[in-house]
Protein backbone atom coordinates (compact mmCIF):
# COMPACT_ATOMS: atom_id res chain seq x y z
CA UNK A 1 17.47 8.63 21.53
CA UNK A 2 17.57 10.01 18.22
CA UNK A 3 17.71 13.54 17.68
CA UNK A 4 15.85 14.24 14.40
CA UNK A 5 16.72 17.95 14.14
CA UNK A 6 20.23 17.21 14.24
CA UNK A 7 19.89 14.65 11.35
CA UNK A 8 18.33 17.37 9.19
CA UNK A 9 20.93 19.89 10.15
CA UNK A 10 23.11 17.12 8.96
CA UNK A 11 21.79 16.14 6.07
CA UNK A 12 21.21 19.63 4.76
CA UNK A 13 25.12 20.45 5.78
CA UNK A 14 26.23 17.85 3.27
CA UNK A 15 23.66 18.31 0.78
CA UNK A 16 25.63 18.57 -2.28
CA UNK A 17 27.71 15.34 -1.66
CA UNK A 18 23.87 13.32 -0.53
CA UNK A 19 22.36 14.39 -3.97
CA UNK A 20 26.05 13.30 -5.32
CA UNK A 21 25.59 9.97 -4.31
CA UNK A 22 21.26 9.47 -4.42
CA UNK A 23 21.21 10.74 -7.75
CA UNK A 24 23.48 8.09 -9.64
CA UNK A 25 22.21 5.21 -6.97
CA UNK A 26 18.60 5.87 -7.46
CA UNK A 27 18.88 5.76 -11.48
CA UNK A 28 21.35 2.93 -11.29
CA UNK A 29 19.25 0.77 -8.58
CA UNK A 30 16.22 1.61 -10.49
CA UNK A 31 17.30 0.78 -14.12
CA UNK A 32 18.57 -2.39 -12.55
CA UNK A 33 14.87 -3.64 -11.43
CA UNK A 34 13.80 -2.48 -14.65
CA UNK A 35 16.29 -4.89 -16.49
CA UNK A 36 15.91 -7.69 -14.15
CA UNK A 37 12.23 -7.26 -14.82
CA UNK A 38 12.66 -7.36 -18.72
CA UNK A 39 14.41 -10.06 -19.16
CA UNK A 40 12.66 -12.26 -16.91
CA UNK A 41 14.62 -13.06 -13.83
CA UNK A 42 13.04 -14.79 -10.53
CA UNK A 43 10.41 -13.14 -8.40
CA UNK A 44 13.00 -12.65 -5.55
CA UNK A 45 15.80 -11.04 -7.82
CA UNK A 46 13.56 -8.32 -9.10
CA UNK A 47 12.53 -7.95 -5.56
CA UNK A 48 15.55 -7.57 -3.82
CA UNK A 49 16.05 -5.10 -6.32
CA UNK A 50 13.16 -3.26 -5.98
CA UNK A 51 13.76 -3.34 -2.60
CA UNK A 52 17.50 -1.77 -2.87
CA UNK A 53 16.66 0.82 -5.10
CA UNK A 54 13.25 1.77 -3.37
CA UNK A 55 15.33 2.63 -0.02
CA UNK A 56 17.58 5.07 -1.93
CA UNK A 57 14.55 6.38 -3.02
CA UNK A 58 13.37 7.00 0.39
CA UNK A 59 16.44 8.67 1.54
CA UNK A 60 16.26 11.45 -1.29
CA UNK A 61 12.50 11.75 -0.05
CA UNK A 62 13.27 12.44 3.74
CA UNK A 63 16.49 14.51 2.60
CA UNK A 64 14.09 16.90 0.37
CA UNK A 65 11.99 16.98 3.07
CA UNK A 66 14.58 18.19 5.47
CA UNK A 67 14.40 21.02 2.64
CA UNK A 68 10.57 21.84 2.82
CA UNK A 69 10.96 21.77 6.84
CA UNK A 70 12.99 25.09 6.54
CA UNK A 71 10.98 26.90 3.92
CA UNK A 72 13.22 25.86 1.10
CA UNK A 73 11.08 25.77 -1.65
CA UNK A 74 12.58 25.75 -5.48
CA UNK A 75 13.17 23.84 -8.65
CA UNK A 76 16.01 21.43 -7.30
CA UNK A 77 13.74 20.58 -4.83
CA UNK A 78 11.25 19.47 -6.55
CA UNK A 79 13.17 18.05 -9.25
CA UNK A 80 14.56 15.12 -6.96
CA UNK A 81 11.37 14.89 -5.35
CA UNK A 82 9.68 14.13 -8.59
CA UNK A 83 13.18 11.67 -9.55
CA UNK A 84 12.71 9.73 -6.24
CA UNK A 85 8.39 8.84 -6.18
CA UNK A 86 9.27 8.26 -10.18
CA UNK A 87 11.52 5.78 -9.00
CA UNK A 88 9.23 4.51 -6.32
CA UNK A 89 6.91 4.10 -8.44
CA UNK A 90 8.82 2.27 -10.79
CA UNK A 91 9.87 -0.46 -8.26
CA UNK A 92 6.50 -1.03 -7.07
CA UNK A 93 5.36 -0.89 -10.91
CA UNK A 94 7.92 -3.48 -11.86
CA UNK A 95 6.90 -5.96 -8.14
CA UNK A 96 3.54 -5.69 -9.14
CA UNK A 97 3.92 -6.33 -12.83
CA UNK A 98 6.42 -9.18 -11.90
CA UNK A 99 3.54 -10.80 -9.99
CA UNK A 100 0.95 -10.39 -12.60
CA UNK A 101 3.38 -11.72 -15.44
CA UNK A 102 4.20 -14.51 -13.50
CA UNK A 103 -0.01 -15.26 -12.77
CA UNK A 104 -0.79 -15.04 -16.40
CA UNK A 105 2.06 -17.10 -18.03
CA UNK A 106 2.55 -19.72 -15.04
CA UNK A 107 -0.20 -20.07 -13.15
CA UNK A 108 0.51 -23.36 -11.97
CA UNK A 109 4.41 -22.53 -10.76
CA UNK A 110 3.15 -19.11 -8.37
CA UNK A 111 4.67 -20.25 -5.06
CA UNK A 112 2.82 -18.28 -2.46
């Protein structure tokens, strides 16, 4: 069984290397839909890549959350809490816009 307290001990004991690596990934993964998006790629690439970037995203959500859990409430904290729903936000902004693009220019070639 999963002990859930001991993951946030965890991830709060290595904080400084977690934000080392979500940081980069989660403006790298992101910026990656967002070109994939622009210049017109399949459905499924921007997807997967939505997908990828959105479950970095997610991490640097719970791990800031491990944060609030203790009381820990300051600027870093919500600093990569506002970096990690911008980049949810963008993913699902660039699926859904994806979707609509592809309604309004080919609405013929939408494979449901």
């Amino acid at each position: 069984m999963i002990d859930f307290n001991t993951l946030a001990e965890i991830s709060r004991a290595n904080c400084s290397g977690i934000c080392a690596f979500l940081i980069p990934a989660n403006i790298l993964a992101t910026s990656l839909t967002i070109i994939l998006t622009v210049i017109n790629r399949p459905t499924i690439q921007v997807w997967q890549a939505a997908g990828f970037a959105s479950m970095f995203a997610f991490v640097m959500v719970l791990h800031v959350y491990t944060w609030f859990m203790i009381g820990v409430v300051m600027l870093p904290t919500f600093i990569l809490l506002a970096l990690a729903i911008t980049c949810l936000v963008t993913n699902l902004a660039a699926m859904i816009w994806r979707l609509n693009f592809l309604q309004f220019v080919y609405p013929w070639k939408l494979n449901r």
